[in-house]
PDB file of N, CA and C in Angstrom:
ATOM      1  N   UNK A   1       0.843  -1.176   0.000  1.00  0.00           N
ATOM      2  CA  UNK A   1       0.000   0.000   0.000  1.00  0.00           C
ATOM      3  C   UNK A   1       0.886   1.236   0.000  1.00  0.00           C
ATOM      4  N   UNK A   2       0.597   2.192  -0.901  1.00  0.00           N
ATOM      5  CA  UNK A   2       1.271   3.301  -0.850  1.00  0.00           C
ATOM      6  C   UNK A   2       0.439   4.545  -0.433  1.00  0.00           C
ATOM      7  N   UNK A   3       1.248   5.468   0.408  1.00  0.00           N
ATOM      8  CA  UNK A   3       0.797   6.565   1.257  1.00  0.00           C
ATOM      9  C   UNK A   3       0.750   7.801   0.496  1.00  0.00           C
ATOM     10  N   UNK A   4      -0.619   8.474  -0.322  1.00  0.00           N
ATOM     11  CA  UNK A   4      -0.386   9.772  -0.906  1.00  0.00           C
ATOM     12  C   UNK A   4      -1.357  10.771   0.126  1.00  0.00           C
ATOM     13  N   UNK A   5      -0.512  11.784   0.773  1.00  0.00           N
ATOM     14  CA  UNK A   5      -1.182  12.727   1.208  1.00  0.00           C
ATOM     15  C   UNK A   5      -2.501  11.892   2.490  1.00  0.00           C
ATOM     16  N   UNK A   6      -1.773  11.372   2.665  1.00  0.00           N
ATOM     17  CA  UNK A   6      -2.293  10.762   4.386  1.00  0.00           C
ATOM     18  C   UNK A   6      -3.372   9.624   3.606  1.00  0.00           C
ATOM     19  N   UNK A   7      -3.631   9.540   2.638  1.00  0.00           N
ATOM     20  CA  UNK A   7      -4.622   8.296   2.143  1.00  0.00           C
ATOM     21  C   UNK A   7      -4.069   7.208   1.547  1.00  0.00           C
ATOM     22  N   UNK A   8      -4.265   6.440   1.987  1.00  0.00           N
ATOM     23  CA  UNK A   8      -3.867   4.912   1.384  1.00  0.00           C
ATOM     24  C   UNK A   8      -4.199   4.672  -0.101  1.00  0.00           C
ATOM     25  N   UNK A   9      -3.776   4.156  -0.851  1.00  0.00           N
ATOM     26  CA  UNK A   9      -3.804   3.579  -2.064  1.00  0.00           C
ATOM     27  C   UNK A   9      -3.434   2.570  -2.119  1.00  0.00           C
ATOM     28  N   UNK A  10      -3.765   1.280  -2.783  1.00  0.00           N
ATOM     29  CA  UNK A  10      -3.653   0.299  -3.042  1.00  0.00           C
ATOM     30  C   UNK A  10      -3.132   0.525  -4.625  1.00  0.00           C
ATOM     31  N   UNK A  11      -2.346  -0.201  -5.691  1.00  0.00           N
ATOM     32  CA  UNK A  11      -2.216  -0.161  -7.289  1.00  0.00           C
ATOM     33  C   UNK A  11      -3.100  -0.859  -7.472  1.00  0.00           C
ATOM     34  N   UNK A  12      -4.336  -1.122  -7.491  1.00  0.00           N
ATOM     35  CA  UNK A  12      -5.816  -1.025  -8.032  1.00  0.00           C
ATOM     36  C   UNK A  12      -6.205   0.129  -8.296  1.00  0.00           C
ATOM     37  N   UNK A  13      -6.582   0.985  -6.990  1.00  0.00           N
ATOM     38  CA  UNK A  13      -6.811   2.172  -7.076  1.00  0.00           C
ATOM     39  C   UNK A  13      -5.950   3.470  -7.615  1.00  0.00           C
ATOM     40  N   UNK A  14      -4.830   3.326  -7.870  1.00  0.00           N
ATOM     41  CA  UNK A  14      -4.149   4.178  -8.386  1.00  0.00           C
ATOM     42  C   UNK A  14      -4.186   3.891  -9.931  1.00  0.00           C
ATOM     43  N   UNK A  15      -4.467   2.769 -10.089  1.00  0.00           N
ATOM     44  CA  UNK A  15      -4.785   2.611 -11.517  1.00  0.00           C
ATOM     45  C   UNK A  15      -6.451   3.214 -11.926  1.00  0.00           C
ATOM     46  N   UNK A  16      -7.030   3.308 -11.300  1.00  0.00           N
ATOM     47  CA  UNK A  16      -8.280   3.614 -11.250  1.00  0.00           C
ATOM     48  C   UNK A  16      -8.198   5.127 -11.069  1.00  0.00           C
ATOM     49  N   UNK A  17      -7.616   5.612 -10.795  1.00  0.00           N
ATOM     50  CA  UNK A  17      -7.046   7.181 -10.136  1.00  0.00           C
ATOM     51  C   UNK A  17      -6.489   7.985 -11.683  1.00  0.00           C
ATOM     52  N   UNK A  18      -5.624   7.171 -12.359  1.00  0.00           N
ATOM     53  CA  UNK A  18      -4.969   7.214 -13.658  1.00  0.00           C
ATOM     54  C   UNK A  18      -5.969   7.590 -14.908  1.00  0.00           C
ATOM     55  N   UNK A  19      -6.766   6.230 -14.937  1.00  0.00           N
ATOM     56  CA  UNK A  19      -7.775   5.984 -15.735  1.00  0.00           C
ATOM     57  C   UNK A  19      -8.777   7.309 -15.594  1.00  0.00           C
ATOM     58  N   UNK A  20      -9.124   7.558 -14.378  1.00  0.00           N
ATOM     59  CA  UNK A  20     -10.111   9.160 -14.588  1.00  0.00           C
ATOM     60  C   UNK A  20      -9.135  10.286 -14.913  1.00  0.00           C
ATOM     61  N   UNK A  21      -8.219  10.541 -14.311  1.00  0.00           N
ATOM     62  CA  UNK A  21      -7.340  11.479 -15.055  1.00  0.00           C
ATOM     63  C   UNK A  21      -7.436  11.258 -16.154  1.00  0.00           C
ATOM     64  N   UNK A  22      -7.025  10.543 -17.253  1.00  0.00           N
ATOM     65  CA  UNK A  22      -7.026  10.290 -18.584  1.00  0.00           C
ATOM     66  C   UNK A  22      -8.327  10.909 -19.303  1.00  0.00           C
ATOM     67  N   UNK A  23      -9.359  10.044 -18.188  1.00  0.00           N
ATOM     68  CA  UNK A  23     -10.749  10.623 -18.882  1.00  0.00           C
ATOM     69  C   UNK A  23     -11.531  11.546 -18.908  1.00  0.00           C
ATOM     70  N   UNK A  24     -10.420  12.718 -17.440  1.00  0.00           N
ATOM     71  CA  UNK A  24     -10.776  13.498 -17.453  1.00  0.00           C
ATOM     72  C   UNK A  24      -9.733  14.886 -18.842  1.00  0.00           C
ATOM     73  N   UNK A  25      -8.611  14.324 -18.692  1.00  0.00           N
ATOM     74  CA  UNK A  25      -7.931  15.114 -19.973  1.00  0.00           C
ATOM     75  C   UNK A  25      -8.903  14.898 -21.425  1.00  0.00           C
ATOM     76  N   UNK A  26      -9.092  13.564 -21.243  1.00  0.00           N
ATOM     77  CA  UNK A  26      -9.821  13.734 -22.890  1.00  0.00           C
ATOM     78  C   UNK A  26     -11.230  14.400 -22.962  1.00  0.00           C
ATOM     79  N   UNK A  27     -12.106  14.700 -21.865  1.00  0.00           N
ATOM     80  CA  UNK A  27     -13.036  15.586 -21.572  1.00  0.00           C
ATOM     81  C   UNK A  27     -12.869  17.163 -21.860  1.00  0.00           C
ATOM     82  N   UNK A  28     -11.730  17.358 -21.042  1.00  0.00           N
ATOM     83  CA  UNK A  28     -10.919  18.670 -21.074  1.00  0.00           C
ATOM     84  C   UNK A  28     -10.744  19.071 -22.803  1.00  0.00           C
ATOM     85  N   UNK A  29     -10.313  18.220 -23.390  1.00  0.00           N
ATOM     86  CA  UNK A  29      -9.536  18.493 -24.943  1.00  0.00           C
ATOM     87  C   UNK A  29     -10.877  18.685 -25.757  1.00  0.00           C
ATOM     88  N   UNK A  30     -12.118  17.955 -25.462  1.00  0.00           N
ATOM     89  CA  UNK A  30     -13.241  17.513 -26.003  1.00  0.00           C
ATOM     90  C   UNK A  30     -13.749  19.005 -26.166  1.00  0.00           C
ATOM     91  N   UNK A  31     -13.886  19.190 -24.965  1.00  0.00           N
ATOM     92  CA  UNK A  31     -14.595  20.941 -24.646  1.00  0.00           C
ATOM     93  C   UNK A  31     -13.881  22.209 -25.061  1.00  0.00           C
ATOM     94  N   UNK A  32     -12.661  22.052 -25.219  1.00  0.00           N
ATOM     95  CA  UNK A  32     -11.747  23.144 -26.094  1.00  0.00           C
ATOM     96  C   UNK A  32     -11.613  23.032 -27.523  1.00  0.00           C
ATOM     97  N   UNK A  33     -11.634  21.556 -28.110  1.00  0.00           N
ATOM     98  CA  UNK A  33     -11.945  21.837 -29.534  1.00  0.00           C
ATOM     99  C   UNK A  33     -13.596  22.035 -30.235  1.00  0.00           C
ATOM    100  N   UNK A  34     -14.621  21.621 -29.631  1.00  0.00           N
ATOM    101  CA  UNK A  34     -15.707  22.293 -29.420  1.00  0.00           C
ATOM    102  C   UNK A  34     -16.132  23.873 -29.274  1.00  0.00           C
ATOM    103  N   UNK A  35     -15.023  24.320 -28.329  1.00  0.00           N
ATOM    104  CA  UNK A  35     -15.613  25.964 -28.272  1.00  0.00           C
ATOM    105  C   UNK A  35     -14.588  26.656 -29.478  1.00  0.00           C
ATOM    106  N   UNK A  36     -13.895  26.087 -30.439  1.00  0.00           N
ATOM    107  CA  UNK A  36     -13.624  26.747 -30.739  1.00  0.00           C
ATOM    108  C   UNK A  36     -14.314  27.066 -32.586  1.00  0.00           C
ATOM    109  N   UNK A  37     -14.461  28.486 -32.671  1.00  0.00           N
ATOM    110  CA  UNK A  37     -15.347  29.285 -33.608  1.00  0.00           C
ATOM    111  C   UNK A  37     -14.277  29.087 -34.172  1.00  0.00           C
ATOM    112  N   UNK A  38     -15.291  30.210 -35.382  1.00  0.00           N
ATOM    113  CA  UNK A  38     -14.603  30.982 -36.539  1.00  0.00           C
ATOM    114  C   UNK A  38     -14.498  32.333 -36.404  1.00  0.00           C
ATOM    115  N   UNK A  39     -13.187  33.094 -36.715  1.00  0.00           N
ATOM    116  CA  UNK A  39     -13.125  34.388 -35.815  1.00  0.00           C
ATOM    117  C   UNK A  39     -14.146  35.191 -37.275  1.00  0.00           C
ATOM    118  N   UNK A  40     -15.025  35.694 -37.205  1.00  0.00           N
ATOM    119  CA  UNK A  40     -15.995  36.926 -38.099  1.00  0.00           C
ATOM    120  C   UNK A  40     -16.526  37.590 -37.280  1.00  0.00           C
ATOM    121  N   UNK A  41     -16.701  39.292 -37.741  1.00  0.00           N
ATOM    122  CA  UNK A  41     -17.167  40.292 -37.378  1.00  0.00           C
ATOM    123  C   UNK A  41     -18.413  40.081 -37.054  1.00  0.00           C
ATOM    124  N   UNK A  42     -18.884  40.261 -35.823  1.00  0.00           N
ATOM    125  CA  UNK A  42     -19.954  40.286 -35.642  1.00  0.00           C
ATOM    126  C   UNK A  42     -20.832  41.972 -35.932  1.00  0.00           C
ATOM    127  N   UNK A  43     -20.569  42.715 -35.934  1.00  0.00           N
ATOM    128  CA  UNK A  43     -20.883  43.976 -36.401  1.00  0.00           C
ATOM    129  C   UNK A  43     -20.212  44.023 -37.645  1.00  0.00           C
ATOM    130  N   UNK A  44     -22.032  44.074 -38.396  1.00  0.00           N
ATOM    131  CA  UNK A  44     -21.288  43.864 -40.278  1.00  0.00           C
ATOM    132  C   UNK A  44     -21.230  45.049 -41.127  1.00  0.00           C
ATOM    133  N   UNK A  45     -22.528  45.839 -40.559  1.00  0.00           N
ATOM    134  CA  UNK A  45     -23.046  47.488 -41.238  1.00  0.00           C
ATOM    135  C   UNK A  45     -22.234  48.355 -41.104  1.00  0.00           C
ATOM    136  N   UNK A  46     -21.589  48.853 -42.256  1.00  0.00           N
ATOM    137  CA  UNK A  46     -20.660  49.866 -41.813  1.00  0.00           C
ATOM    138  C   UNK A  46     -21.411  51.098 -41.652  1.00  0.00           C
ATOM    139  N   UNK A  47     -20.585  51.457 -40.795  1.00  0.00           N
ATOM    140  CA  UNK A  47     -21.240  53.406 -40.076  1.00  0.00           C
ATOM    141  C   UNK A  47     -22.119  54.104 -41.303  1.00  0.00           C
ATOM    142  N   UNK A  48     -21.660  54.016 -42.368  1.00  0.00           N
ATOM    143  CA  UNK A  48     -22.595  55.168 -43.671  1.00  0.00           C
ATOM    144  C   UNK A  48     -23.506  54.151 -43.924  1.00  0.00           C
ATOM    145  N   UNK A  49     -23.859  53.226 -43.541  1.00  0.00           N
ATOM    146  CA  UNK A  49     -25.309  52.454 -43.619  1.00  0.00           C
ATOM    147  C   UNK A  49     -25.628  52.520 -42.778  1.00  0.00           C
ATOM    148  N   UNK A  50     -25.538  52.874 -41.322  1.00  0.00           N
ATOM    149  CA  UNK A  50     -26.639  52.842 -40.481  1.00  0.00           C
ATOM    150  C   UNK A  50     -27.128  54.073 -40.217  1.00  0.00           C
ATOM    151  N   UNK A  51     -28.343  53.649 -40.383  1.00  0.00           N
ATOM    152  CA  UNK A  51     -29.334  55.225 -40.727  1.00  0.00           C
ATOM    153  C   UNK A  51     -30.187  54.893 -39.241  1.00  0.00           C
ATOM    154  N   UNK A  52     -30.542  55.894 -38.624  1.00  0.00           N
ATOM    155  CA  UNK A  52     -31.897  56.307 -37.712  1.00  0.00           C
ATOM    156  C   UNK A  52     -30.891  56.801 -36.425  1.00  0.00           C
ATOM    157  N   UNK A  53     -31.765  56.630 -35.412  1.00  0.00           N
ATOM    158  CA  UNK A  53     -31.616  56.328 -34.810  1.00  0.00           C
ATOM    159  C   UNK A  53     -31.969  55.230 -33.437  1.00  0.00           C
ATOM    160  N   UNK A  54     -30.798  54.474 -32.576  1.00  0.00           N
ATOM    161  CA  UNK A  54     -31.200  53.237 -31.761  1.00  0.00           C
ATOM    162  C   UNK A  54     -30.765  53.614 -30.410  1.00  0.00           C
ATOM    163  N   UNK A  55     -31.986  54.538 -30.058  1.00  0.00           N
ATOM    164  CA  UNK A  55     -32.423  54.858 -28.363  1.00  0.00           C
ATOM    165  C   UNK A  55     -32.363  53.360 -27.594  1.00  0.00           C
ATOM    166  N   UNK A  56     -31.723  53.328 -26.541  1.00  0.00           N
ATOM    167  CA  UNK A  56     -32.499  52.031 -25.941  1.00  0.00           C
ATOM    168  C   UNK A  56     -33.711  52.116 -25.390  1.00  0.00           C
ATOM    169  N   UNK A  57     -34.042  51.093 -24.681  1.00  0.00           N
ATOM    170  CA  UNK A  57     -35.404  50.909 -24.197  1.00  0.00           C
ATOM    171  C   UNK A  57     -35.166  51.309 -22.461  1.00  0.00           C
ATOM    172  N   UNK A  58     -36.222  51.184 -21.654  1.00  0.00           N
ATOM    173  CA  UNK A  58     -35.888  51.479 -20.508  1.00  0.00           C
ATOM    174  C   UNK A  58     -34.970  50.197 -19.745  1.00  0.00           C
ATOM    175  N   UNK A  59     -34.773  49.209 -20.292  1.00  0.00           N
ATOM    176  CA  UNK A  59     -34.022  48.458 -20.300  1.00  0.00           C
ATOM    177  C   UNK A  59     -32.125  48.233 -20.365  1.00  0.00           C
ATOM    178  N   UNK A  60     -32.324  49.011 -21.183  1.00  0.00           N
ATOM    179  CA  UNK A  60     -30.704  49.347 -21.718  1.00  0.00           C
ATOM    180  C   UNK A  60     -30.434  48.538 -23.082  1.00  0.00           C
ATOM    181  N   UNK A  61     -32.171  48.009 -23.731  1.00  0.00           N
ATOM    182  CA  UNK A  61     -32.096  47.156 -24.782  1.00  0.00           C
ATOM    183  C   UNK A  61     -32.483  48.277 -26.443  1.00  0.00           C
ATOM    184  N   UNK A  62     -31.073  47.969 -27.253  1.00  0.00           N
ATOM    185  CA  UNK A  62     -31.389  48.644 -28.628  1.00  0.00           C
ATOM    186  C   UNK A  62     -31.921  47.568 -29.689  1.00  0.00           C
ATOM    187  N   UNK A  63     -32.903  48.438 -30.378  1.00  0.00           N
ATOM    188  CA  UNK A  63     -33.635  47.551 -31.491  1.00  0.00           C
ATOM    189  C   UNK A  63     -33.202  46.530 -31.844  1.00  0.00           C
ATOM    190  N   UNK A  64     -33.641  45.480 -32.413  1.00  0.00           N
ATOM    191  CA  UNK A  64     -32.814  44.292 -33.048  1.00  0.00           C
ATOM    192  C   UNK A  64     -32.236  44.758 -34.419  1.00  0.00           C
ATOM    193  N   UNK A  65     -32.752  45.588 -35.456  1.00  0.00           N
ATOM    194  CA  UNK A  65     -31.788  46.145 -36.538  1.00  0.00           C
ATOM    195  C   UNK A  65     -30.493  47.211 -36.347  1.00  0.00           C
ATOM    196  N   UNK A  66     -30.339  47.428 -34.975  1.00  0.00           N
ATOM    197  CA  UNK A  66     -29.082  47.913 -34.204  1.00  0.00           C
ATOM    198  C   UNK A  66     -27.883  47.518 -33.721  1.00  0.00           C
ATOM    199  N   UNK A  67     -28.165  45.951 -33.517  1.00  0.00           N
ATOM    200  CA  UNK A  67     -27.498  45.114 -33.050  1.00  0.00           C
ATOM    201  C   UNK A  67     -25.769  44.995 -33.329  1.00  0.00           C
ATOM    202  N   UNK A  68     -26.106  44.984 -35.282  1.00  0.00           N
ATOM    203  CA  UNK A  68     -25.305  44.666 -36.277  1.00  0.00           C
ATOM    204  C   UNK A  68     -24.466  45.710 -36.890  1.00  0.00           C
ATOM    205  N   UNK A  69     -24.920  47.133 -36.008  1.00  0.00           N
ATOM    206  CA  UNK A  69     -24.206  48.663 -36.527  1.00  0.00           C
ATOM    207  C   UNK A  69     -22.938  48.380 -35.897  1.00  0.00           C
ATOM    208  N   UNK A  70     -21.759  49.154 -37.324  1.00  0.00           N
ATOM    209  CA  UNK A  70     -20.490  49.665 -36.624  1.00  0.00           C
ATOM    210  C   UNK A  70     -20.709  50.751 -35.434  1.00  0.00           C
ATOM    211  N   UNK A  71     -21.464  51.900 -35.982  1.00  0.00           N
ATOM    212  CA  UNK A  71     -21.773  52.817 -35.347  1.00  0.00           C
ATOM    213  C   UNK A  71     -23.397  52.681 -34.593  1.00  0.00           C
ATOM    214  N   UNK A  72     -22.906  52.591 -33.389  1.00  0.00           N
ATOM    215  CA  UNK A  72     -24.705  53.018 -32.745  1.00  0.00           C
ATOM    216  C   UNK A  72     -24.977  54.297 -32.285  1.00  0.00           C
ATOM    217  N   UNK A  73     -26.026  54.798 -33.223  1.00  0.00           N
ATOM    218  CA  UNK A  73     -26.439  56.467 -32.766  1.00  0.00           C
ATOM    219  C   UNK A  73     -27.348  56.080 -32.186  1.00  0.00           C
ATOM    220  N   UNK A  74     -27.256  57.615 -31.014  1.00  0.00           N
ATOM    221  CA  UNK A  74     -28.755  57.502 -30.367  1.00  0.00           C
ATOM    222  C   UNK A  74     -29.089  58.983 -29.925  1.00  0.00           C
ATOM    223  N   UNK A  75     -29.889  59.092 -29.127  1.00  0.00           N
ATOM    224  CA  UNK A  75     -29.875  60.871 -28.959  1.00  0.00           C
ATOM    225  C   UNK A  75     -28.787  61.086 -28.519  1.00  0.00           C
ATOM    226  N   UNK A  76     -28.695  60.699 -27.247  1.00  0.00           N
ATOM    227  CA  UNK A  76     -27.313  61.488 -26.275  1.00  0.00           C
ATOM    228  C   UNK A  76     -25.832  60.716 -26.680  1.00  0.00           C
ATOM    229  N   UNK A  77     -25.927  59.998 -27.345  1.00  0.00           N
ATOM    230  CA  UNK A  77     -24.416  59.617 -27.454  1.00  0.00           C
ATOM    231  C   UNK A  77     -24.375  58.774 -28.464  1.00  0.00           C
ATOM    232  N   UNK A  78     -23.019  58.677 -29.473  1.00  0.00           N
ATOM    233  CA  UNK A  78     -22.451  57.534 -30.568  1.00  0.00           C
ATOM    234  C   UNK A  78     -21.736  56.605 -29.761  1.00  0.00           C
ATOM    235  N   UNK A  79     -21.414  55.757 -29.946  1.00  0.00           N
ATOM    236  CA  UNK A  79     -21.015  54.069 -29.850  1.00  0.00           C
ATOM    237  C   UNK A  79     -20.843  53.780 -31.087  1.00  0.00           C
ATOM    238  N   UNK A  80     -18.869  53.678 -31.091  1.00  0.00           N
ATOM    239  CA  UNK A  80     -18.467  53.171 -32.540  1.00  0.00           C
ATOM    240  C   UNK A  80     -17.867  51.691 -31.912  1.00  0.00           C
ATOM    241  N   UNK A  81     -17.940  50.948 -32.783  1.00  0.00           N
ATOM    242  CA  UNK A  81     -17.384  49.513 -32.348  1.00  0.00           C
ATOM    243  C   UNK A  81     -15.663  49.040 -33.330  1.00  0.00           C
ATOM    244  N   UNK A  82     -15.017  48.679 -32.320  1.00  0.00           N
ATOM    245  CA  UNK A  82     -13.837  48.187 -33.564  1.00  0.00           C
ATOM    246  C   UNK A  82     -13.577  46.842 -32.907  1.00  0.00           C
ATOM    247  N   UNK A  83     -13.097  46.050 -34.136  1.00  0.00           N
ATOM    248  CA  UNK A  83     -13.226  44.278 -33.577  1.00  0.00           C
ATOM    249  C   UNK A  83     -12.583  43.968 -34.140  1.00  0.00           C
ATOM    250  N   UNK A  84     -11.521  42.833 -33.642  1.00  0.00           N
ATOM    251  CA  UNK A  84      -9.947  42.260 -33.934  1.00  0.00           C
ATOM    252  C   UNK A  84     -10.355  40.862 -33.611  1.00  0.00           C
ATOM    253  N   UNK A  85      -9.660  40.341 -34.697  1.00  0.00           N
ATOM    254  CA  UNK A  85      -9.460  39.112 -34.832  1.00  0.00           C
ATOM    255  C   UNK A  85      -8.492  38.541 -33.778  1.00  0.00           C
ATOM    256  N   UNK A  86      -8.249  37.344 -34.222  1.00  0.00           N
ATOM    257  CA  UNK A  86      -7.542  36.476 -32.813  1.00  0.00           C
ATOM    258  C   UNK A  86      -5.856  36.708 -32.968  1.00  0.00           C
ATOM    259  N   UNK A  87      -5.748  37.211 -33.907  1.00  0.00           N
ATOM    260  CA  UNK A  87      -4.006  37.567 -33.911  1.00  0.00           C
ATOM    261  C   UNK A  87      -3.908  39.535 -33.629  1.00  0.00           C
ATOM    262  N   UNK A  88      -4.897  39.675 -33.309  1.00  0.00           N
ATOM    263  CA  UNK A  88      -4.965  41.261 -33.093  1.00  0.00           C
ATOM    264  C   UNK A  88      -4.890  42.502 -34.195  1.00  0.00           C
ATOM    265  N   UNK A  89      -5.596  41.937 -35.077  1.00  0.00           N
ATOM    266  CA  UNK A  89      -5.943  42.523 -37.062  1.00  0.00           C
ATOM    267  C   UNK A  89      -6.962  43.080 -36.686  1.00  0.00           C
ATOM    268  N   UNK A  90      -7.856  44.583 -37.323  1.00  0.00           N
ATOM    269  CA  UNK A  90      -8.753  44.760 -36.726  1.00  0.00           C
ATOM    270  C   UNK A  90      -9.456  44.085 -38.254  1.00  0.00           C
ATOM    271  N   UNK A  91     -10.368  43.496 -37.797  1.00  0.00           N
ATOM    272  CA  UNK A  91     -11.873  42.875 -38.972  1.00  0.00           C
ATOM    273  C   UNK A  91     -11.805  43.786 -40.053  1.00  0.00           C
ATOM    274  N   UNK A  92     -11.806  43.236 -41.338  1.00  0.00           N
ATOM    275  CA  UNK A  92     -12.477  44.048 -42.358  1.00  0.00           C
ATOM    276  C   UNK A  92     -11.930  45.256 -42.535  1.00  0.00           C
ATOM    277  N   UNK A  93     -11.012  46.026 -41.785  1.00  0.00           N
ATOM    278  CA  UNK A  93     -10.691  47.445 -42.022  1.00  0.00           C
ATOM    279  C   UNK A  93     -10.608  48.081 -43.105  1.00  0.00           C
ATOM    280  N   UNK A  94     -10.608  47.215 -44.480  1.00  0.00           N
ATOM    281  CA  UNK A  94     -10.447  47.603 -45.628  1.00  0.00           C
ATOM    282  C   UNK A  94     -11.852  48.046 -45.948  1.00  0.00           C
ATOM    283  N   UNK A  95     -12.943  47.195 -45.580  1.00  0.00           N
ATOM    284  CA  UNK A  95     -14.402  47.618 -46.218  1.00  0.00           C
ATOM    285  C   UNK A  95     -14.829  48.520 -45.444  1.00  0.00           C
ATOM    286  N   UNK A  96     -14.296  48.932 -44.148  1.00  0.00           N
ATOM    287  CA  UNK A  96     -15.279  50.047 -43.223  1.00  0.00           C
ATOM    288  C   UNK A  96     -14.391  51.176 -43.892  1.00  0.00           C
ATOM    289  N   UNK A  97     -15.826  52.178 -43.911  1.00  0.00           N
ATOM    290  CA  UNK A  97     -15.532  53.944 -44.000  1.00  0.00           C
ATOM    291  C   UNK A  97     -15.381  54.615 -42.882  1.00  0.00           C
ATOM    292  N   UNK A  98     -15.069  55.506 -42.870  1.00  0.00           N
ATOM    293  CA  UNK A  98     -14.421  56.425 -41.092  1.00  0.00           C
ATOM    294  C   UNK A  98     -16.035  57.628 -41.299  1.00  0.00           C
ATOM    295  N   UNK A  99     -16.544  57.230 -40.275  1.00  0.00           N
ATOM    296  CA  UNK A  99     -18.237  57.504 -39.969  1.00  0.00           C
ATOM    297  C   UNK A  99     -17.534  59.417 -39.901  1.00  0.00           C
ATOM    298  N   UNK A 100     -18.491  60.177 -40.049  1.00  0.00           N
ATOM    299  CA  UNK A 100     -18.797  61.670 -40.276  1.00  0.00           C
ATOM    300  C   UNK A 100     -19.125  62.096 -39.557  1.00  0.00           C
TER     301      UNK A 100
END
């Protein structure tokens, strides 16, 4: 019997100890290649297409055709968005115009 951290083990159980580690790494690997996306802009409208304006609600919620603005106007204030890819490129910079 071997002594880890004041608990006994038997090599049954340490083999059994092994075996969930294992199954817990391949769990681990399972769930990281799973979360991984595709890096795209989620804000697609560039600023000279978005027309109105997107007040929120008493909520702090803007329209659903707002969602997707570079630029969010509203009465009291603009909200411009800039978004970088996973090597730190900003998205698209070639197709956005510099808002007015």
């Amino acid at each position: 019997m071997m002594i880890f951290g004041g608990v006994g083990f038997d090599a049954l159980s340490l083999e059994a100890v092994q075996r969930a580690c294992a199954a817990l790494f391949v769990f681990a690997l399972f769930v990281e290649i799973s979360g991984c996306v595709q890096t795209e802009p989620y804000r697609l409208t560039a600023a000279a297409e978005s027309q109105g304006i997107c007040d929120p609600d008493e909520y702090g919620t803007v329209q659903s055709a707002c969602e997707k603005y570079v630029r969010e106007r509203a009465t009291h204030y603009d909200l411009l968005f800039a978004e970088f890819d996973d090597q730190g490129w900003a998205n698209n910079c070639r197709k956005r115009t510099i808002p007015s």
